[in-house]
Protein backbone atom coordinates (compact mmCIF):
# COMPACT_ATOMS: atom_id res chain seq x y z
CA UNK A 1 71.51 96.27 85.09
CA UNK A 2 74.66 98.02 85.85
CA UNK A 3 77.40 97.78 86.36
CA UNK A 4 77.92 94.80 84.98
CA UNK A 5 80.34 91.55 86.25
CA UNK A 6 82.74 92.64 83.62
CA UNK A 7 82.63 96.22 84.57
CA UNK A 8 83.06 94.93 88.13
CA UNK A 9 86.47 93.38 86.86
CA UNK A 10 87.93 96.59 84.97
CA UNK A 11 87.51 98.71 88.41
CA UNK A 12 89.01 95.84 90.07
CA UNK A 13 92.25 95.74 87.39
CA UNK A 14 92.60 99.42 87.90
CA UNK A 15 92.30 99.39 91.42
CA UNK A 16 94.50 96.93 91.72
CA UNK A 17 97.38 98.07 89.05
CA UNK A 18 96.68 101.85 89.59
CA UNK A 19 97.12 102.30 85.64
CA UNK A 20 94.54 102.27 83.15
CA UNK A 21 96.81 101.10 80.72
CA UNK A 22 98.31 98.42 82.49
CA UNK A 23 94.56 96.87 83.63
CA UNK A 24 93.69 97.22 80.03
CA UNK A 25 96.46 94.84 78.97
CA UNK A 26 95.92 92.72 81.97
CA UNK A 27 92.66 92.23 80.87
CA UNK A 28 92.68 92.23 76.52
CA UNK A 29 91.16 95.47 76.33
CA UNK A 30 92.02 98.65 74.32
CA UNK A 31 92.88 101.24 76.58
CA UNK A 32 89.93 103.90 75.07
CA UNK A 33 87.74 100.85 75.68
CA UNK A 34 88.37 100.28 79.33
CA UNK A 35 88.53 104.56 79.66
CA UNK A 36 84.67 104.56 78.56
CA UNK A 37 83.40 101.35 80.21
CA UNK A 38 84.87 103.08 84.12
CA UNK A 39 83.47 106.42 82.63
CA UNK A 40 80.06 104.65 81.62
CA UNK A 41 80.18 103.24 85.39
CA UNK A 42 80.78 106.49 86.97
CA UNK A 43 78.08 107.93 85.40
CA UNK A 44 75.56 105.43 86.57
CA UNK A 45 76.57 105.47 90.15
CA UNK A 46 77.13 108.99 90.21
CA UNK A 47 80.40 109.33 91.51
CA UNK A 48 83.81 109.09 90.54
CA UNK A 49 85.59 105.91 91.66
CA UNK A 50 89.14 107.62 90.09
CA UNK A 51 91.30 110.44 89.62
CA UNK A 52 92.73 110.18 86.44
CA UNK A 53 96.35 111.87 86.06
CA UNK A 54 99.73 111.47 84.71
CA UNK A 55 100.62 109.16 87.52
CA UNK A 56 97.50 107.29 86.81
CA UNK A 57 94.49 106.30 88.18
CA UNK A 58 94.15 107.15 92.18
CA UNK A 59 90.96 105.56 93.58
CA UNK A 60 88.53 107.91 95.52
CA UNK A 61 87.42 107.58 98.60
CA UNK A 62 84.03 106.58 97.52
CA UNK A 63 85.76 104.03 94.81
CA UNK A 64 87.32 102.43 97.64
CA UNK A 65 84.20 101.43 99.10
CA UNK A 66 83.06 100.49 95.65
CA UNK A 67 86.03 98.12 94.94
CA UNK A 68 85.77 96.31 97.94
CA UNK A 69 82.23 95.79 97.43
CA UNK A 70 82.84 94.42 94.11
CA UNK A 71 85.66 92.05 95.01
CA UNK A 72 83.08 90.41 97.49
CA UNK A 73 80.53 90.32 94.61
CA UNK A 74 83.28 88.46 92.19
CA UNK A 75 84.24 86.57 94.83
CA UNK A 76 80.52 85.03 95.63
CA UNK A 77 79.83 85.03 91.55
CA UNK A 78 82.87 82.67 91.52
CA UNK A 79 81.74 80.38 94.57
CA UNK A 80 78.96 80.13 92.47
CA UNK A 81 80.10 78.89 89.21
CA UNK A 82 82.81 77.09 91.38
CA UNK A 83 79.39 75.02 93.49
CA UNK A 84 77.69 73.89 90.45
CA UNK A 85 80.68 72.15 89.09
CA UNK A 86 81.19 70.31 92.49
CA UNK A 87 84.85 71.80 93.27
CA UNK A 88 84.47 74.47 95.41
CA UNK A 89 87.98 76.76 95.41
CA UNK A 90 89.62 73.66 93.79
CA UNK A 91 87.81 75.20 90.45
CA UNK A 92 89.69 78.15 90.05
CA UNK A 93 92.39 80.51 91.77
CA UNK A 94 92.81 80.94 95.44
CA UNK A 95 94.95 83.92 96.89
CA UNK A 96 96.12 83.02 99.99
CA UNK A 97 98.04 84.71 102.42
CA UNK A 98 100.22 83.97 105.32
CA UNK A 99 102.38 84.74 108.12
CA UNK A 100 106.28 85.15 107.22
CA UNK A 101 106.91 83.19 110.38
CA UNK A 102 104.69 80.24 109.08
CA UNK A 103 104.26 80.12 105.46
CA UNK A 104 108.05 79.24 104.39
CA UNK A 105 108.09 76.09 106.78
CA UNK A 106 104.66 74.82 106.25
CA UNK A 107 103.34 75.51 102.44
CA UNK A 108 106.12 73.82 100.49
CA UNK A 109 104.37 70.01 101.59
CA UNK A 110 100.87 71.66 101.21
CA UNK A 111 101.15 73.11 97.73
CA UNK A 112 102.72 69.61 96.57
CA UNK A 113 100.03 67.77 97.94
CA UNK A 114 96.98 70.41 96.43
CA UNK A 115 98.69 69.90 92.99
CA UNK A 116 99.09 66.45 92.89
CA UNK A 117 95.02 66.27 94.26
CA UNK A 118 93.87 69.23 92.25
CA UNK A 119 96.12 69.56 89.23
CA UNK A 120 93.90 72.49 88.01
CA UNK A 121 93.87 74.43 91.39
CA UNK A 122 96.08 77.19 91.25
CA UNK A 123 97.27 78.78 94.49
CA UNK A 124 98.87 82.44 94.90
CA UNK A 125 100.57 83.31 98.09
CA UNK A 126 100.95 86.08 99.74
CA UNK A 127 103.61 86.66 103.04
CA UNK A 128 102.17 89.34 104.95
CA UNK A 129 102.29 90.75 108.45
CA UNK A 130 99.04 90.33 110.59
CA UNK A 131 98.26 94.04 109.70
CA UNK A 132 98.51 93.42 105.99
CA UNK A 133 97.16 90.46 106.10
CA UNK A 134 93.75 91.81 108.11
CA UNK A 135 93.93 94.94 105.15
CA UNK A 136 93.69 92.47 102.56
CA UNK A 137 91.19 90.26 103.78
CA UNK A 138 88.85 93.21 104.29
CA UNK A 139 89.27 94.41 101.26
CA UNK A 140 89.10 91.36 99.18
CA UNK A 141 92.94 91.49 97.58
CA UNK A 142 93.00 88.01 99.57
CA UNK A 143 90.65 85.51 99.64
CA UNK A 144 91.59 83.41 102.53
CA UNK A 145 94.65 83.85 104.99
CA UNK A 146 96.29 82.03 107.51
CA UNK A 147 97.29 84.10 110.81
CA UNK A 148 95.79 84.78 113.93
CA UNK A 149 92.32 84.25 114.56
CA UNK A 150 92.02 86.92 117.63
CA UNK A 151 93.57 89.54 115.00
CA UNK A 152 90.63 89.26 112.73
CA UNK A 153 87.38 90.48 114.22
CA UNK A 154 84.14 89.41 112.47
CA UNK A 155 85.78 87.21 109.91
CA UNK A 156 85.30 83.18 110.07
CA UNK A 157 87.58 81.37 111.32
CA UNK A 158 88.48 77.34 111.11
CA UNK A 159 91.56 76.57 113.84
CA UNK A 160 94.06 74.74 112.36
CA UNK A 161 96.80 73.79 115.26
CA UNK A 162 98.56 75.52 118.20
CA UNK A 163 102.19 76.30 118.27
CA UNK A 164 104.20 76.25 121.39
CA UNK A 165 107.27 78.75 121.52
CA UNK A 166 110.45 78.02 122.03
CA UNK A 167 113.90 80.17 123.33
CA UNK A 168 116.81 80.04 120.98
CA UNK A 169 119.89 80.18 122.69
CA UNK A 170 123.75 80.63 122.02
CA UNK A 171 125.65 77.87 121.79
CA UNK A 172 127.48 78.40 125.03
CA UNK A 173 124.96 80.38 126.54
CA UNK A 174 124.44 80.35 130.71
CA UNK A 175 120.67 79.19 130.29
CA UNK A 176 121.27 75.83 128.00
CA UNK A 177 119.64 73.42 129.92
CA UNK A 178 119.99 69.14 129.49
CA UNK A 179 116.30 69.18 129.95
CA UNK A 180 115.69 71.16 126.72
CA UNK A 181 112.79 73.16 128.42
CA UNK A 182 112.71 76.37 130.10
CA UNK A 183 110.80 77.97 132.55
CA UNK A 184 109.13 81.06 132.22
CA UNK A 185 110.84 83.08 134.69
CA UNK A 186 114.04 81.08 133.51
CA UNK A 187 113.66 84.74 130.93
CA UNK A 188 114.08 87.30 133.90
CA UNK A 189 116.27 89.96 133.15
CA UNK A 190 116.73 88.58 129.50
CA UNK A 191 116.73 90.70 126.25
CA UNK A 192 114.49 88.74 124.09
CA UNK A 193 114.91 89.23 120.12
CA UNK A 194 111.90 88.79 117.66
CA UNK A 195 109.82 90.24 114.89
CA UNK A 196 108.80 93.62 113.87
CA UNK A 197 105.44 95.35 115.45
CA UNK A 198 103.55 94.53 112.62
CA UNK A 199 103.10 91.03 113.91
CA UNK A 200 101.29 89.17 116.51
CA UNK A 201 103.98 86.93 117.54
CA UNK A 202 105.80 90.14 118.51
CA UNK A 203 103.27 91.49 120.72
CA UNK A 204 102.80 87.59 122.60
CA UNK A 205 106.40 88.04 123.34
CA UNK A 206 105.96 91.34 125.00
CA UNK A 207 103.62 89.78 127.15
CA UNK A 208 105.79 87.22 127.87
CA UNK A 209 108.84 89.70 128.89
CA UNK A 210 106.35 91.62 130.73
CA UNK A 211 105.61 88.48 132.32
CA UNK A 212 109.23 87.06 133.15
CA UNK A 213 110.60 90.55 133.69
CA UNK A 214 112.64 90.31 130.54
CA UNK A 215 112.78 92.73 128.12
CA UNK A 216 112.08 92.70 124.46
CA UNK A 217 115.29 94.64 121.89
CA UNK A 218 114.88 98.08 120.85
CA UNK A 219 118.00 97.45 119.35
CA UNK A 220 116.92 94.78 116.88
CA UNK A 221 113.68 94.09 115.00
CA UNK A 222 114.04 90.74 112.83
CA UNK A 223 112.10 90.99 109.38
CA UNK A 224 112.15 86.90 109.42
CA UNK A 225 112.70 83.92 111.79
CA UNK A 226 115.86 82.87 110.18
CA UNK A 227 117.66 86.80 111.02
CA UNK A 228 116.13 86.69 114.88
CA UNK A 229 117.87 83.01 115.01
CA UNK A 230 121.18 84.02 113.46
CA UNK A 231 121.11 86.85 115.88
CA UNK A 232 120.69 84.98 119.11
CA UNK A 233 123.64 82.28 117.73
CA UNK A 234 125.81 85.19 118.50
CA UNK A 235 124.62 86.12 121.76
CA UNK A 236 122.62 89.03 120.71
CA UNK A 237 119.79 87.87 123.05
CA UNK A 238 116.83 85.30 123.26
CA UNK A 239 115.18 84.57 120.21
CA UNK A 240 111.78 83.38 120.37
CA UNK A 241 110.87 80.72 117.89
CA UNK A 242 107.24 79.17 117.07
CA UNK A 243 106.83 75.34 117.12
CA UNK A 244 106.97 74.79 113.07
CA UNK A 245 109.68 76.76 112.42
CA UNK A 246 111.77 75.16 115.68
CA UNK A 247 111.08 71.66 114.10
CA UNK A 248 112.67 72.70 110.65
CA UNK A 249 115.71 73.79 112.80
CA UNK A 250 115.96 70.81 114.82
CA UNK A 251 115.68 68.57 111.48
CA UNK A 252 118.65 70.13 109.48
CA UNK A 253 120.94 70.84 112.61
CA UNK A 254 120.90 74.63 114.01
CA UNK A 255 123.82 77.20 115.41
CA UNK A 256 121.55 77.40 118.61
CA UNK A 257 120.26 75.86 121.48
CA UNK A 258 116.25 75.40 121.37
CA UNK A 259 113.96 74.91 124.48
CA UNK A 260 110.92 74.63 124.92
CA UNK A 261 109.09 77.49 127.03
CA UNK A 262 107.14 75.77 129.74
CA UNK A 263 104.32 78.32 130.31
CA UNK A 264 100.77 78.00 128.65
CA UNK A 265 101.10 81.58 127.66
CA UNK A 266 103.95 80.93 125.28
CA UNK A 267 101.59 79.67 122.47
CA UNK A 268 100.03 80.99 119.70
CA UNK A 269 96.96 79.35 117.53
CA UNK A 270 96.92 79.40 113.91
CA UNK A 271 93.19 79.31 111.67
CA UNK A 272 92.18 79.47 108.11
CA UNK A 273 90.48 83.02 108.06
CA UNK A 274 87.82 83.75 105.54
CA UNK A 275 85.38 86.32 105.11
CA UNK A 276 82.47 86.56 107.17
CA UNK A 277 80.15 84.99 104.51
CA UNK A 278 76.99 83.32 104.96
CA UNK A 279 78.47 80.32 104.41
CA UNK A 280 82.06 79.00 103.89
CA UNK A 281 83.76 79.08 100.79
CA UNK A 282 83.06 75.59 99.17
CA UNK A 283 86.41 73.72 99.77
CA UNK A 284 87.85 75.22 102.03
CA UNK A 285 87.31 72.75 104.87
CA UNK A 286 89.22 70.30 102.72
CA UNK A 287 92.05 73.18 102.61
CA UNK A 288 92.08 73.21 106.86
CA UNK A 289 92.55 69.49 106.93
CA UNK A 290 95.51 69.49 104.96
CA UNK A 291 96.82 71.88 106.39
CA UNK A 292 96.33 70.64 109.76
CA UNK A 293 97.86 67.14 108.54
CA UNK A 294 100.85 68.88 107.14
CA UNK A 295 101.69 70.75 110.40
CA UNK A 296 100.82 67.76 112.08
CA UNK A 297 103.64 65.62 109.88
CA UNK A 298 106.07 68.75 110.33
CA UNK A 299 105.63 68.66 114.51
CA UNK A 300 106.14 64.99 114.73
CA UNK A 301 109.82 64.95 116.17
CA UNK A 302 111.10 61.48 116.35
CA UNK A 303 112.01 62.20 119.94
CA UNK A 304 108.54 63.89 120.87
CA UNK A 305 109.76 67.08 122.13
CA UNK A 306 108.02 69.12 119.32
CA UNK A 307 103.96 68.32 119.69
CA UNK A 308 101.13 69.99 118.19
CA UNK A 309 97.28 70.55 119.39
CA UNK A 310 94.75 70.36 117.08
């Protein structure tokens, strides 16, 4: 029957690398090997999956299709393999991808932790925005991802924990308040500074200026957490800060002001995404509770002011 697992594999490599030469190394092939195996492949399904040229290999419209098809099928052929020895992902490799604005602050503990349980697990992660994230799920370049449930459609989702968002304020700027929270409409008339379109904690802070009657910079898109911070410690404007990344800042001592935003709109949840299979991936319930117990360790401020909801 074809093609074949390991013809599945050299589409993949070439997809992936867009050089034939480059997925032939990656995989130990000769070059004119891997040439007449995707030839061989074309043939049988009776249409080409690349254009071959000096630039390399561009996948067709149709290969597309065909690639993401057989990422799903390596993908299941590996949950299998993965179920009879009893380890689910811990068997293998895991590609992973996450949020910029959550990965830095809550992985390091996690990875330790999976390699000192599961010495032969092997994680690879990926910081993406939501939109590349989605892209990669759906296509099966990731396996799982960690983001936004509501910016995944159709795809199986475990919740993980809720962040509250905070304001980060100047030093000496007129809103610092003793309390260390802030009402909503505390924001009115406030330019409020965070990250780049691509992301959903972007677009829950335009609701939230919406709300307040702020107004979100056109002046100043952050590409991380730390740049929107740095930005508000000189009076740029308001950052806007998620829970996790708030407590790292309170631990080590910050150049701003946080408070907490007392609203139930200024949230956002967090789940382990996975494709829509029929079931979930073998393991990968034992992946949500450590990562929920890692967020939950990170969010327990000695004073209490930083809480987390399961």
């Amino acid at each position: 029957m074809r093609p074949t697992l390991r013809q599945l594999e050299y589409i993949v490599a070439v997809a992936d690398t867009g050089q034939i030469g480059l997925a032939a190394a990656q995989l130990n092939v000769s070059q004119p090997s891997l040439s007449a195996q995707l030839s061989e492949v074309e043939a049988d399904l009776g249409a080409p999956l690349f254009q071959r040229g000096r630039s390399g290999a561009k996948i067709t419209p149709v290969g597309e299709d065909v690639v993401r098809r057989a990422r799903q099928i390596l993908h299941e052929h590996k949950d299998l393999r993965a179920a009879a020895q009893g380890g689910g992902i811990f068997q293998g490799r895991l590609r992973l991808g996450v949020l910029p604005s959550i990965g830095p602050y809550l992985l390091p503990g996690v990875v330790q932790r999976l390699h000192r349980e599961h010495p032969h697990f092997r994680l690879i992660v990926r910081e993406e925005s939501t939109r590349d994230l989605d892209e990669g799920l759906r296509s099966g370049r990731l396996d799982m991802i960690i983001s936004t449930p509501e910016d995944h459609p159709g795809a199986q989702s475990t919740h993980l924990f809720t962040e509250q968002l905070w304001a980060a304020l100047a030093l000496d700027h007129p809103l610092r308040s003793p309390q260390g929270t802030l009402p909503l409409n505390a924001l009115t008339g406030q330019t409020l500074l965070t990250l780049g379109s691509g992301h959903r904690l972007s677009h829950i802070v335009a609701g939230l200026a919406a709300t307040a009657g702020g107004r979100v910079s056109d002046e100043y898109e952050g590409t991380s957490l730390d740049a929107i911070r740095l930005m508000a410690a000189t009076g740029a404007g308001v950052a806007i800060l998620p829970s996790i990344y708030a407590a790292t800042e309170r631990r080590r001592g910050t150049d701003v002001r946080l408070h907490l935003i007392n609203d139930p709109a200024a949230s956002r949840a967090l789940a382990l995404v996975q494709p829509n299979l029929p079931q979930p991936r073998p393991g990968s319930d034992v992946l949500a509770d450590v990562l929920q117990s890692e967020a939950a360790r990170i969010l327990a401020a000695p004073d209490g002011a930083i809480s987390v909801q399961n």
